[in-house]
Protein backbone atom coordinates (compact mmCIF):
# COMPACT_ATOMS: atom_id res chain seq x y z
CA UNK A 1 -18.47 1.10 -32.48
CA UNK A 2 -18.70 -1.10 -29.32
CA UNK A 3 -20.63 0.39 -26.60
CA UNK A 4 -21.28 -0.52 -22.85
CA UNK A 5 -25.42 -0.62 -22.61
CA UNK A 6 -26.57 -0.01 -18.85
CA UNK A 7 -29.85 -0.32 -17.98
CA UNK A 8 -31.97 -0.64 -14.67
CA UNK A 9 -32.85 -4.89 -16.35
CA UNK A 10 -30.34 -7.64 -14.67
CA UNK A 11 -30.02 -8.92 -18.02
CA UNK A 12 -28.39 -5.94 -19.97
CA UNK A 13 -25.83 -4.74 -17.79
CA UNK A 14 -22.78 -5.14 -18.85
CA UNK A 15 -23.72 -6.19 -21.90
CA UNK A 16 -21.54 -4.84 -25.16
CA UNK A 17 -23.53 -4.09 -27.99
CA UNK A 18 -22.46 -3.69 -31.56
CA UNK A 19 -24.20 -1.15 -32.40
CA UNK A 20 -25.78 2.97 -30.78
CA UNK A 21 -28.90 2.43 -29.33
CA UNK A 22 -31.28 5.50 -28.79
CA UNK A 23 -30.96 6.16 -25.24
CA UNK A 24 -27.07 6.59 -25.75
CA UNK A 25 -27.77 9.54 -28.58
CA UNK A 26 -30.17 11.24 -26.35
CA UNK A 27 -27.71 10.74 -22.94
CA UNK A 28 -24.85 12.21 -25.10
CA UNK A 29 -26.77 14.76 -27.33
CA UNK A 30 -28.32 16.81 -24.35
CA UNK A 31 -25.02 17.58 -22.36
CA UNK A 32 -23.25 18.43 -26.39
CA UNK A 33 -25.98 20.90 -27.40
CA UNK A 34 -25.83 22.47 -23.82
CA UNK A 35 -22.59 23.11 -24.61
CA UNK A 36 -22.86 24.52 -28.12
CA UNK A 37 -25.96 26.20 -26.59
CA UNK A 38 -23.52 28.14 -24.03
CA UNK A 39 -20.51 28.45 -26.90
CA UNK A 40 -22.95 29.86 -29.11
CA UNK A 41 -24.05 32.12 -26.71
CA UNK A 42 -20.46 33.44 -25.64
CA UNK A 43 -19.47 34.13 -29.33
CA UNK A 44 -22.91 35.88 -30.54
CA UNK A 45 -24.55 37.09 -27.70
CA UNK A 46 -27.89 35.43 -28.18
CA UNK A 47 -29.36 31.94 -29.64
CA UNK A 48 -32.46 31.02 -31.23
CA UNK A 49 -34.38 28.48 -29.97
CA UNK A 50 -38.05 26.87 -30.19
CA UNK A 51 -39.90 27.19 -27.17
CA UNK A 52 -44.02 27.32 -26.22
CA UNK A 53 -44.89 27.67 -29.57
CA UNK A 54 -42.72 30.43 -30.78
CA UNK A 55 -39.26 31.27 -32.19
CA UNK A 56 -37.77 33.23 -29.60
CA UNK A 57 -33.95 34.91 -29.34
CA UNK A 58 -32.87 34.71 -26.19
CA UNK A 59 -29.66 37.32 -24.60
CA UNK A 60 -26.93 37.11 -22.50
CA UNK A 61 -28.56 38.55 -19.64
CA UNK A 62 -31.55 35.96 -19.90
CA UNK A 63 -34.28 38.68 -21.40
CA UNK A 64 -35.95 37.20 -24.64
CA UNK A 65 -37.44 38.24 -27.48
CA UNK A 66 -40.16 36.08 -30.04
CA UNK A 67 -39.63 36.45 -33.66
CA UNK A 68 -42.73 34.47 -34.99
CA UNK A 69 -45.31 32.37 -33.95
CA UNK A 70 -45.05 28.35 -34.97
CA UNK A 71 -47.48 27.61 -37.11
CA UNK A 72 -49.80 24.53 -36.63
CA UNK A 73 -48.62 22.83 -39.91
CA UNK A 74 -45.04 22.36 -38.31
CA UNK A 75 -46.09 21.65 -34.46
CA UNK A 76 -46.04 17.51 -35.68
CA UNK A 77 -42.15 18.40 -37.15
CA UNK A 78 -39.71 18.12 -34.20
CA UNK A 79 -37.84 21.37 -34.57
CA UNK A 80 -34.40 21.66 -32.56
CA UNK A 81 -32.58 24.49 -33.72
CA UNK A 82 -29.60 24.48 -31.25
């Protein structure tokens, strides 16, 4: 997969890499799970997400509900559950 890199360095723009460098996953992943995030939200009503410490569902008309707490064991796990 060829790629176009851009980057504030004089050096790098331009430049066509060979391969998917971090920053591209994260520029493309936030705006996709946005999207799923609103799909999801169409279809069921509500989604579950991880947020201050908790599980919480949150509705269509923005009121939100915890399930359970996270537990310290799993705060060093990134957890992304949309």
């Amino acid at each position: 997969m060829k790629c176009k890199a851009r980057t504030n360095r004089g050096n790098t723009v331009g430049k066509r890499t060979e391969y998917v460098t971090k920053r591209m996953l994260v520029r493309a992943a936030g705006p996709a799970v946005r999207l799923a995030s609103q799909k999801a939200m169409e279809v069921a009503g509500y989604v579950v997400k991880a947020e201050n410490g908790w599980i919480a569902r949150e509705y269509q008309d923005g009121s939100k509900s915890r399930i359970s707490q996270i537990g310290s064991h799993l705060s060093r796990i990134p957890l992304v559950l949309d």
